[in-house]
PDB file of N, CA and C in Angstrom:
ATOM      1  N   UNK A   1      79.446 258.802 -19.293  1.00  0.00           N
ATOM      2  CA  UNK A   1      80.810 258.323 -19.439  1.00  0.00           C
ATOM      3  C   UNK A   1      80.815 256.808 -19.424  1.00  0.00           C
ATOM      4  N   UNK A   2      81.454 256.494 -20.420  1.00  0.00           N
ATOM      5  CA  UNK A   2      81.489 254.654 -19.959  1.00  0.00           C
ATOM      6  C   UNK A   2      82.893 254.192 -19.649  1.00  0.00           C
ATOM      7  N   UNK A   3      82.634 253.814 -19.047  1.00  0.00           N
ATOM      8  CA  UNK A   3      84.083 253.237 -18.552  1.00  0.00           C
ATOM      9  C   UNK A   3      84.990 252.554 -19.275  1.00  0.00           C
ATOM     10  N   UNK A   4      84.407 251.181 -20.315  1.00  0.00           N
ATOM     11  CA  UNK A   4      85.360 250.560 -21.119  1.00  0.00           C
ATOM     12  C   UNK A   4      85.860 251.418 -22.591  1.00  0.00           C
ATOM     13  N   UNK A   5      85.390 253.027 -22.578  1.00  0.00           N
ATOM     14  CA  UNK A   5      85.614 253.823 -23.872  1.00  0.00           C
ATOM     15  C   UNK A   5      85.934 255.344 -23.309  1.00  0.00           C
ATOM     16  N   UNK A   6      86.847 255.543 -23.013  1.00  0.00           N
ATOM     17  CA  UNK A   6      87.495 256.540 -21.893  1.00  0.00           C
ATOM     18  C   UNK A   6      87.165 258.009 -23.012  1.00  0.00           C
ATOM     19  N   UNK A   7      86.883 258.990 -22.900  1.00  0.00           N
ATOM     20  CA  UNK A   7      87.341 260.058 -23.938  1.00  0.00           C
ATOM     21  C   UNK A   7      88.459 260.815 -23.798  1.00  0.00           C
ATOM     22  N   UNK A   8      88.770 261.448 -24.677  1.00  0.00           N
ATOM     23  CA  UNK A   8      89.954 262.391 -24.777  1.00  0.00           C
ATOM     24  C   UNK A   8      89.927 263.335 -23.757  1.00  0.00           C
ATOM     25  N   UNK A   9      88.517 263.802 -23.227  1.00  0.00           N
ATOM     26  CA  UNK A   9      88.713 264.533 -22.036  1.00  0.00           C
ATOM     27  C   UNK A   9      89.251 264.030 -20.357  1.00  0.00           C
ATOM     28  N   UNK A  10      88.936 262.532 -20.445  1.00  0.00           N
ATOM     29  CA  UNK A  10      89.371 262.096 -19.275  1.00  0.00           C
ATOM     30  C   UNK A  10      90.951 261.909 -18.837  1.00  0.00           C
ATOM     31  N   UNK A  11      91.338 261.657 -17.934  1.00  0.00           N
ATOM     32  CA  UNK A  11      92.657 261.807 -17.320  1.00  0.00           C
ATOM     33  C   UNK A  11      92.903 260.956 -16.124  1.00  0.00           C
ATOM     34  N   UNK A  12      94.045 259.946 -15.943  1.00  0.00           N
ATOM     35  CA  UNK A  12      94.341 259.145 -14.716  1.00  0.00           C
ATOM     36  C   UNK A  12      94.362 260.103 -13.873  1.00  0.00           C
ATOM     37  N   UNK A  13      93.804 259.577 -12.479  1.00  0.00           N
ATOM     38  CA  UNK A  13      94.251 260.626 -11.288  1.00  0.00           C
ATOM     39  C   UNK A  13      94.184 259.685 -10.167  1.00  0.00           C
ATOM     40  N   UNK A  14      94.764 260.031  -9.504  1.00  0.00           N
ATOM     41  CA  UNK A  14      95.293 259.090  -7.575  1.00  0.00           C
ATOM     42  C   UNK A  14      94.825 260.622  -7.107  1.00  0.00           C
ATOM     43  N   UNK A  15      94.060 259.882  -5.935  1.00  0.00           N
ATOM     44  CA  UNK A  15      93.828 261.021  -4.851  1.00  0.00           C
ATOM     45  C   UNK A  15      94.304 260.192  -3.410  1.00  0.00           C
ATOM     46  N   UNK A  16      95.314 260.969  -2.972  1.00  0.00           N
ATOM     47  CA  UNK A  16      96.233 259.800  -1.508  1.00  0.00           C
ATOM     48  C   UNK A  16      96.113 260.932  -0.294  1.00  0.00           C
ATOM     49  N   UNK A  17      95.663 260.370   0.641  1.00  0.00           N
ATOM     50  CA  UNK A  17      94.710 261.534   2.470  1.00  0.00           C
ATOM     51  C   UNK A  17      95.166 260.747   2.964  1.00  0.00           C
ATOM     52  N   UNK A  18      95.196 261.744   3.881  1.00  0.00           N
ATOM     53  CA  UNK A  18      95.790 260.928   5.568  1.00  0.00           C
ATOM     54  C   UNK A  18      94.085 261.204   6.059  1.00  0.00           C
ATOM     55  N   UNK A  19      93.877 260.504   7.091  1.00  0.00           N
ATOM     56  CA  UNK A  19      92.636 261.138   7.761  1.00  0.00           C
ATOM     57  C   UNK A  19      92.416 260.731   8.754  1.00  0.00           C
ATOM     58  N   UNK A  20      91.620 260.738   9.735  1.00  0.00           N
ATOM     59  CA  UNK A  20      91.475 260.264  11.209  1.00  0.00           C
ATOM     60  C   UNK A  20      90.572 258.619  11.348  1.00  0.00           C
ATOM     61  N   UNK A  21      90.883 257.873  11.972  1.00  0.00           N
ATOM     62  CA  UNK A  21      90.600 256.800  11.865  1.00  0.00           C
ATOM     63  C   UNK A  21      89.229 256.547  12.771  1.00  0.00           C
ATOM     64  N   UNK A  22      88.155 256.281  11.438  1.00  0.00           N
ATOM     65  CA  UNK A  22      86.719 256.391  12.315  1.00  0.00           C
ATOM     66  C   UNK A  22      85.973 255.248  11.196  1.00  0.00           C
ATOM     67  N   UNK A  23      84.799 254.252  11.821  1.00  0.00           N
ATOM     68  CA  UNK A  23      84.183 253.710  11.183  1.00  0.00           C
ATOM     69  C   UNK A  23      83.403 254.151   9.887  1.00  0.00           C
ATOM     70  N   UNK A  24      82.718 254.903   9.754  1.00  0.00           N
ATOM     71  CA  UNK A  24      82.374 255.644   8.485  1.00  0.00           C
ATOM     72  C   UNK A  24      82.977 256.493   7.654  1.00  0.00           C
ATOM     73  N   UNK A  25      84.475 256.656   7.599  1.00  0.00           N
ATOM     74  CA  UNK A  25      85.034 257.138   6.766  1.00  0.00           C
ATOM     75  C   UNK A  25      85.409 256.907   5.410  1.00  0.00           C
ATOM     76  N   UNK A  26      85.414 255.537   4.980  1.00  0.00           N
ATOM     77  CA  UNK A  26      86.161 255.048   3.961  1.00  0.00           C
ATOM     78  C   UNK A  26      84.500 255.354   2.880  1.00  0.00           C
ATOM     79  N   UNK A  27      83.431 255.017   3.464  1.00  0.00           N
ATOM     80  CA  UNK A  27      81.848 255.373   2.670  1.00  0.00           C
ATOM     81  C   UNK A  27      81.737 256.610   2.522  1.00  0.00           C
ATOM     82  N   UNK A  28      82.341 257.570   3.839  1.00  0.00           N
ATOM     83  CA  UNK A  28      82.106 258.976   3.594  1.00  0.00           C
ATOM     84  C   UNK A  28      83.126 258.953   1.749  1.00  0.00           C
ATOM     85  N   UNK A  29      84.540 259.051   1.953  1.00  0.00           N
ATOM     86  CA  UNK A  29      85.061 259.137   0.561  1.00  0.00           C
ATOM     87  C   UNK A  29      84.969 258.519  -0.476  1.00  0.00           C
ATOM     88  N   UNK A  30      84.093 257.680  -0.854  1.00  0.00           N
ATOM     89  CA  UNK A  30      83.512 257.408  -1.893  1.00  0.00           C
ATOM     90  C   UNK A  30      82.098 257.927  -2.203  1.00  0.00           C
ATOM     91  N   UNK A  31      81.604 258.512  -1.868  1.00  0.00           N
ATOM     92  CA  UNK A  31      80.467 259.546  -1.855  1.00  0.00           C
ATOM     93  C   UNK A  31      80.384 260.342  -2.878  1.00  0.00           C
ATOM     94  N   UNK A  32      81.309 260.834  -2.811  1.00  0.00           N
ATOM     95  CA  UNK A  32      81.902 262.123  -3.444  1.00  0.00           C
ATOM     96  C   UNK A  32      82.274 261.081  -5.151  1.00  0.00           C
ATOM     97  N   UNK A  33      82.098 259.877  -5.256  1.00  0.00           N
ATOM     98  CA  UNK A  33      82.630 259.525  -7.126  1.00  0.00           C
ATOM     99  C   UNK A  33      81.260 259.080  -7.254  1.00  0.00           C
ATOM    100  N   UNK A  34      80.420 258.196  -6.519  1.00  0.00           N
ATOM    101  CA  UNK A  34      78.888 257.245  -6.338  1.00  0.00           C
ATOM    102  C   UNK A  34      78.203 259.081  -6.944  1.00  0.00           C
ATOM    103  N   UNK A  35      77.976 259.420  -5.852  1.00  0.00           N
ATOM    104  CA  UNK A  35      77.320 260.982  -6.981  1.00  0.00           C
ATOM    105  C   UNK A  35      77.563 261.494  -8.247  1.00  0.00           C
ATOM    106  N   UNK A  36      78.597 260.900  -8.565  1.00  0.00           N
ATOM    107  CA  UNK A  36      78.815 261.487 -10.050  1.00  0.00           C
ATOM    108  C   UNK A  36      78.913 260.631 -11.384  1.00  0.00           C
ATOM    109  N   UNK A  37      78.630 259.108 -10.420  1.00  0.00           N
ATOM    110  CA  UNK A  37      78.317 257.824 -11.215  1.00  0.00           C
ATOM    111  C   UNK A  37      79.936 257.179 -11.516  1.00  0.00           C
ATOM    112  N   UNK A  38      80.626 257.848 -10.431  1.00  0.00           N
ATOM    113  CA  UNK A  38      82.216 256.991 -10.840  1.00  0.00           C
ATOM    114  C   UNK A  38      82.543 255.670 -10.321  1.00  0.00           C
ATOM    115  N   UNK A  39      83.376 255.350 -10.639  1.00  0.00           N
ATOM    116  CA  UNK A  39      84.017 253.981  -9.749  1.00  0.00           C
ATOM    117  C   UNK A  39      85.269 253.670  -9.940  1.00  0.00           C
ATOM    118  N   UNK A  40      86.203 253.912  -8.655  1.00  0.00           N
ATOM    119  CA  UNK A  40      87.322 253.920  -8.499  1.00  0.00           C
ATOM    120  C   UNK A  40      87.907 252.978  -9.403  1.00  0.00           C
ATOM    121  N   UNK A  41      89.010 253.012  -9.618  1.00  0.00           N
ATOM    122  CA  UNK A  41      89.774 251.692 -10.415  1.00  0.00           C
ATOM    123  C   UNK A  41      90.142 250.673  -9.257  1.00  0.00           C
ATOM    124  N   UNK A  42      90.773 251.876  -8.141  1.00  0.00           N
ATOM    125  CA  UNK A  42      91.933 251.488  -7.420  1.00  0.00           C
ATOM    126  C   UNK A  42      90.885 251.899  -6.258  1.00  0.00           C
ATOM    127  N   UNK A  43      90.808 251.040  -5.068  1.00  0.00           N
ATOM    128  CA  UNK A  43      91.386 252.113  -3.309  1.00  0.00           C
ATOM    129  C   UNK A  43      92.098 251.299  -2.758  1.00  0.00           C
ATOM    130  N   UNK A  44      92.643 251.599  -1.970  1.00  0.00           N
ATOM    131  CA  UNK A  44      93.739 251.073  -0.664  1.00  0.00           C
ATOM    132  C   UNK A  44      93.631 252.121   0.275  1.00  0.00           C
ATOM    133  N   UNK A  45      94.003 251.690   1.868  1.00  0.00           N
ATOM    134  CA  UNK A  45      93.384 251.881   2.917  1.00  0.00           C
ATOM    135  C   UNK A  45      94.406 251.025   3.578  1.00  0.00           C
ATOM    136  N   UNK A  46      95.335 252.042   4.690  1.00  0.00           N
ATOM    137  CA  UNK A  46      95.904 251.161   5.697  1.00  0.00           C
ATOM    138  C   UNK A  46      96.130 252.009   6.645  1.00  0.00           C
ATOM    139  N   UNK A  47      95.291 251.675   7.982  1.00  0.00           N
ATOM    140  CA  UNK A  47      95.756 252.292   9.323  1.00  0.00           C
ATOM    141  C   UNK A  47      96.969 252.584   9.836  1.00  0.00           C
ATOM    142  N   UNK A  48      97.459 253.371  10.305  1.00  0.00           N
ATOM    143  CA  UNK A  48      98.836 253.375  11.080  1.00  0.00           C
ATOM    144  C   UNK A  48      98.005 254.246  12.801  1.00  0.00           C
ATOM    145  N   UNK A  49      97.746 253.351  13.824  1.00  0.00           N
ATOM    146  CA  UNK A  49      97.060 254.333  14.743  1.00  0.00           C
ATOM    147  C   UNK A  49      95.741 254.851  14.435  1.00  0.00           C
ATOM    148  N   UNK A  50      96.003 256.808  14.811  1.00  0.00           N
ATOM    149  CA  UNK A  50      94.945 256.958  14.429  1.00  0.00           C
ATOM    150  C   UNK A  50      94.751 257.398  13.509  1.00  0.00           C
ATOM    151  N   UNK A  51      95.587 257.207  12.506  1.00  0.00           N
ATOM    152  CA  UNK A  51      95.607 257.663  11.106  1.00  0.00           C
ATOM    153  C   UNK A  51      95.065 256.852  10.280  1.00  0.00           C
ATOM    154  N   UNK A  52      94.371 257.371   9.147  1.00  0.00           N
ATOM    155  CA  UNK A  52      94.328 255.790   7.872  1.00  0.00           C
ATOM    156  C   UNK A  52      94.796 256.618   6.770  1.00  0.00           C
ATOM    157  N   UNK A  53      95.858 256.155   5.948  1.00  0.00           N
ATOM    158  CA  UNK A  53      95.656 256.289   4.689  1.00  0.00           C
ATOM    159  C   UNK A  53      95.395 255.795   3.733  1.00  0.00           C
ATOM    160  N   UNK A  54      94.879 256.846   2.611  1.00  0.00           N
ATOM    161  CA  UNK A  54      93.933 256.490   1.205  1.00  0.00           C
ATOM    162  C   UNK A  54      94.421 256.592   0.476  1.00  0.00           C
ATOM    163  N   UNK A  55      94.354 255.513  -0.383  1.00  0.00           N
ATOM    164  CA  UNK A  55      94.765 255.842  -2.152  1.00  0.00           C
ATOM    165  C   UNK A  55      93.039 255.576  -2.869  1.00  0.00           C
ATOM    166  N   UNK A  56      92.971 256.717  -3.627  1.00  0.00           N
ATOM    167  CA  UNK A  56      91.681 256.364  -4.248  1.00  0.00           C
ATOM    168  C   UNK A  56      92.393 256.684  -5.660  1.00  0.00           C
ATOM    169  N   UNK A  57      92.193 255.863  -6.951  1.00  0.00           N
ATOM    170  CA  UNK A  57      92.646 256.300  -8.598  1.00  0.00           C
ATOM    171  C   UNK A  57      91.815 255.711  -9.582  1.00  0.00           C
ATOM    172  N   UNK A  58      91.751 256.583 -10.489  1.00  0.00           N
ATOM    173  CA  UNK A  58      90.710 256.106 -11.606  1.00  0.00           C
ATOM    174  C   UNK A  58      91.720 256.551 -12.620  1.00  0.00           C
ATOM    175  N   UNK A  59      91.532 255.682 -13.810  1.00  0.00           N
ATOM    176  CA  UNK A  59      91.931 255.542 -14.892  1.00  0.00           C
ATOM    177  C   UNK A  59      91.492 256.430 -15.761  1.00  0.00           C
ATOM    178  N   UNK A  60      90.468 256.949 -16.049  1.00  0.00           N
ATOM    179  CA  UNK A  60      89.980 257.657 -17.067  1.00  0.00           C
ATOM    180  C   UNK A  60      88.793 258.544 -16.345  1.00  0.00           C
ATOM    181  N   UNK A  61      89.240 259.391 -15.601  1.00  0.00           N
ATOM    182  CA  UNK A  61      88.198 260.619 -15.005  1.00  0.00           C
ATOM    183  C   UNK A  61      88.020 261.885 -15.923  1.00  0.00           C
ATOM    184  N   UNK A  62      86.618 262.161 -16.054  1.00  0.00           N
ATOM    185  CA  UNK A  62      86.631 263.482 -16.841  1.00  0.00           C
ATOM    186  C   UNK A  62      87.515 264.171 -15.934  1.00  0.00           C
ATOM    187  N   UNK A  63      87.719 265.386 -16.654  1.00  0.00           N
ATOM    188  CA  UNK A  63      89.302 266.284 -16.510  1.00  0.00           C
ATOM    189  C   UNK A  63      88.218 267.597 -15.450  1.00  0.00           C
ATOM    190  N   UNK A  64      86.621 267.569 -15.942  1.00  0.00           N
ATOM    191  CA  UNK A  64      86.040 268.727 -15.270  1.00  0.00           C
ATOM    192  C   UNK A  64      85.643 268.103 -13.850  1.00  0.00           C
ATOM    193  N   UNK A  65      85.892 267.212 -13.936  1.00  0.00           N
ATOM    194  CA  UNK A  65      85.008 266.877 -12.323  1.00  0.00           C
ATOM    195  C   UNK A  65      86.177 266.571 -11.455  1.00  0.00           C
ATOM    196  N   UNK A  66      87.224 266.341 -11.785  1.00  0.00           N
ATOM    197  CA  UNK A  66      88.848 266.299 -10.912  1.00  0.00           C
ATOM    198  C   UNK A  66      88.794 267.249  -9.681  1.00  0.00           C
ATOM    199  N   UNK A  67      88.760 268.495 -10.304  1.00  0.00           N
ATOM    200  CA  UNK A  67      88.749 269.501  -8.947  1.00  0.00           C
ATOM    201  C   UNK A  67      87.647 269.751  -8.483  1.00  0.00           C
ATOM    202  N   UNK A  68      86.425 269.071  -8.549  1.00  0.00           N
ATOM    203  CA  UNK A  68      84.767 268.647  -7.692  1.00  0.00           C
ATOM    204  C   UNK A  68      85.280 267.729  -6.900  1.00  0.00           C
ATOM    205  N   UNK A  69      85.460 266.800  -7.243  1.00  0.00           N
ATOM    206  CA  UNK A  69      85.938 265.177  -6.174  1.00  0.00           C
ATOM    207  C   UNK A  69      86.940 266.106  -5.632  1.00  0.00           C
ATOM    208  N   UNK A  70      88.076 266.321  -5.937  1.00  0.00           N
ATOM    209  CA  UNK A  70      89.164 266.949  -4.698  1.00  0.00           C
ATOM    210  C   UNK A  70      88.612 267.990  -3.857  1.00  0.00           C
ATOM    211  N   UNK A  71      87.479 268.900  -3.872  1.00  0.00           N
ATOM    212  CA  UNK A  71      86.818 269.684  -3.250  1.00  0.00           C
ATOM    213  C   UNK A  71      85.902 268.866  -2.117  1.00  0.00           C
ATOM    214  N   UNK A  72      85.391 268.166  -2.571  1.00  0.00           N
ATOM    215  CA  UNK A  72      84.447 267.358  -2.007  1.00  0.00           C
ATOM    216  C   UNK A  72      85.438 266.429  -0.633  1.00  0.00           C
ATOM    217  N   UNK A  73      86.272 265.695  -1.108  1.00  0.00           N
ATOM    218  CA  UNK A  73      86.779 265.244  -0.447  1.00  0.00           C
ATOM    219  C   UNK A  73      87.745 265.503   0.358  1.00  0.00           C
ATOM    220  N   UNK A  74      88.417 266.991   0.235  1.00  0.00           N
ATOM    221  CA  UNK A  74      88.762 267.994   1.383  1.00  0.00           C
ATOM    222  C   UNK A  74      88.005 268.168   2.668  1.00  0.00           C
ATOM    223  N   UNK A  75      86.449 268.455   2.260  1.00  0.00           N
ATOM    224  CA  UNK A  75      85.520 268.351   3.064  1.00  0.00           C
ATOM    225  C   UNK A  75      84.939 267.779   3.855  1.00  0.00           C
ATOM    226  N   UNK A  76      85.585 266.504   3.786  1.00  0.00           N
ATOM    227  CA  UNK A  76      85.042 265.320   4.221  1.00  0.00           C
ATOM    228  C   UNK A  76      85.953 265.138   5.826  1.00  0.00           C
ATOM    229  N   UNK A  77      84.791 264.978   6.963  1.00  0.00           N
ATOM    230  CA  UNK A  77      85.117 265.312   8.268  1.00  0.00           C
ATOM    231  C   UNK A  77      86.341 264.349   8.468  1.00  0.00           C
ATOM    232  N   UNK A  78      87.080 265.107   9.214  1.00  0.00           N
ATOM    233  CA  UNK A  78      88.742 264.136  10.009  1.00  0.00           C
ATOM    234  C   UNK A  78      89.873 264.073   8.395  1.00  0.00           C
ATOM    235  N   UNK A  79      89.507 264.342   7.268  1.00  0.00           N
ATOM    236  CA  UNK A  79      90.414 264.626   6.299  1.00  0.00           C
ATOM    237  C   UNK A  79      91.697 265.704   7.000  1.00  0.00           C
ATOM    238  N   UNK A  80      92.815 265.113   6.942  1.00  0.00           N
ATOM    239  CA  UNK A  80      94.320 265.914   7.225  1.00  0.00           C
ATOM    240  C   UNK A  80      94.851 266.576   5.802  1.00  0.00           C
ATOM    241  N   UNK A  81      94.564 266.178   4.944  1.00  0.00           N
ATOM    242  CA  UNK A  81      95.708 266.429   3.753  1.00  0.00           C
ATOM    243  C   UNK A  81      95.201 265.237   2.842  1.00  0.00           C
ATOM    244  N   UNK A  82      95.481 266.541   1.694  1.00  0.00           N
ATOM    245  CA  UNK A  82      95.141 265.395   0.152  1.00  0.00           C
ATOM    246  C   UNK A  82      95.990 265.729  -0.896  1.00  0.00           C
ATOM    247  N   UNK A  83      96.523 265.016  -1.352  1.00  0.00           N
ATOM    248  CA  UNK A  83      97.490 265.163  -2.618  1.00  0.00           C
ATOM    249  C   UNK A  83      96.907 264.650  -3.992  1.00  0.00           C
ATOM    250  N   UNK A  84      96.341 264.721  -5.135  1.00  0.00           N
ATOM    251  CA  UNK A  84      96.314 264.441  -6.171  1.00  0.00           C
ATOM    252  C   UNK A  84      97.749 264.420  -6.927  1.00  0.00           C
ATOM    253  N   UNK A  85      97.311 263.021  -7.968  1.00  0.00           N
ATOM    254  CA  UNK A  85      98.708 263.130  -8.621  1.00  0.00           C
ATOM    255  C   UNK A  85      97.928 262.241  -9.750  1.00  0.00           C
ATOM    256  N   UNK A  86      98.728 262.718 -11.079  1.00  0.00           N
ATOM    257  CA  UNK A  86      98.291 263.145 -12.417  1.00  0.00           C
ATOM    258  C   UNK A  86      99.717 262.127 -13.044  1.00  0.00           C
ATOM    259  N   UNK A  87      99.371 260.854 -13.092  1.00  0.00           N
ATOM    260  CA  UNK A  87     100.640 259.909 -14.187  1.00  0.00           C
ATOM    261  C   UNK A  87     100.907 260.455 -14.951  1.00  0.00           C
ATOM    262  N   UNK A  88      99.630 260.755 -15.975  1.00  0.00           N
ATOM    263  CA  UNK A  88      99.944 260.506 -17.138  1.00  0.00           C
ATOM    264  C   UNK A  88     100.981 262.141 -17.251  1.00  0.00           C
ATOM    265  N   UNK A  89     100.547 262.976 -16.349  1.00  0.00           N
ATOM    266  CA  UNK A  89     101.068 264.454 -16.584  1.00  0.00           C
ATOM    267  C   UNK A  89     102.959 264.344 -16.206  1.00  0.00           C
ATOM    268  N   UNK A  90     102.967 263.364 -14.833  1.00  0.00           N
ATOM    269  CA  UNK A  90     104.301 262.789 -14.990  1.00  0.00           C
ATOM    270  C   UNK A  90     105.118 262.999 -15.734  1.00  0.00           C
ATOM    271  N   UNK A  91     104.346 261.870 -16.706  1.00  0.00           N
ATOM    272  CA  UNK A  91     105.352 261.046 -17.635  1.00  0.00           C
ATOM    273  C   UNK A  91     105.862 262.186 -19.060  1.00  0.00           C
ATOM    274  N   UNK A  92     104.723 263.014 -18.968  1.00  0.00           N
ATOM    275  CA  UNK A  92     105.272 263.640 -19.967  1.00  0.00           C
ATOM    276  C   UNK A  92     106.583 264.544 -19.615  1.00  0.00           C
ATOM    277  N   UNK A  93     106.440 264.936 -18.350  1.00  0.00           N
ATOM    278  CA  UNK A  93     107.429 266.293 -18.206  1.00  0.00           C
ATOM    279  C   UNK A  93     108.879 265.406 -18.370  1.00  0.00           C
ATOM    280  N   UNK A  94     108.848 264.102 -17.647  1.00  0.00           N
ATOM    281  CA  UNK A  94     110.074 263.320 -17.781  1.00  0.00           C
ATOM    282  C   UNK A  94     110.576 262.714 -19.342  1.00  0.00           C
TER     283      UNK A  94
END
C-alpha cells in the first residue's frame, strides 16, 4: 500500500477508546498498524484521571484490515470501549 496513492479499496477510519491510564499503552495501540506497515494520519491522547482517551485515524486504510486493527485493539490490556467511525460513510447517508 503506499500511502501518497490510496486505492479504491481503502477507506478513512477514526478509531476513539477510553482506556486505563498506564505508561505503555499508547505503544501497546500502535502495534496493532506498525504490524501491518500502517501509519496513523492522526493520534491524540488526553488523560482525564485514570482514563486516557484515543483518537487514532488514517486516511486511506485498506477496507480488509479495518476489522483486524479493531480486533486487535479491543485486545489490548486496560482497553474500556472502542468506537470506529467511517467519514466518508457519514457523509454519504447525509
Amino acid at each position: 500500500m503506499s500511502d501518497l496513492h490510496p486505492s479504491p479499496c481503502d477507506v478513512a477510519v477514526r478509531f476513539m477508546l477510553d482506556a486505563d491510564a498506564s505508561p505503555g499503552l499508547l505503544p501497546r495501540l500502535l502495534q496493532p498498524f506498525a504490524k501491518r506497515d500502517l501509519t496513523p494520519d492522526r493520534m491524540w491522547s488526553h488523560r482525564n484521571g485514570p482514563v486516557v482517551h484515543v483518537e487514532i485515524a488514517l486516511e486511506a486504510m485498506p477496507v480488509e484490515m479495518v476489522s483486524l486493527v479493531e480486533g486487535n485493539l479491543r485486545q489490548v490490556v486496560g482497553v474500556h470501549g472502542l468506537t470506529q467511525v467511517r467519514p466518508t460513510a457519514l457523509s454519504r447517508v447525509a
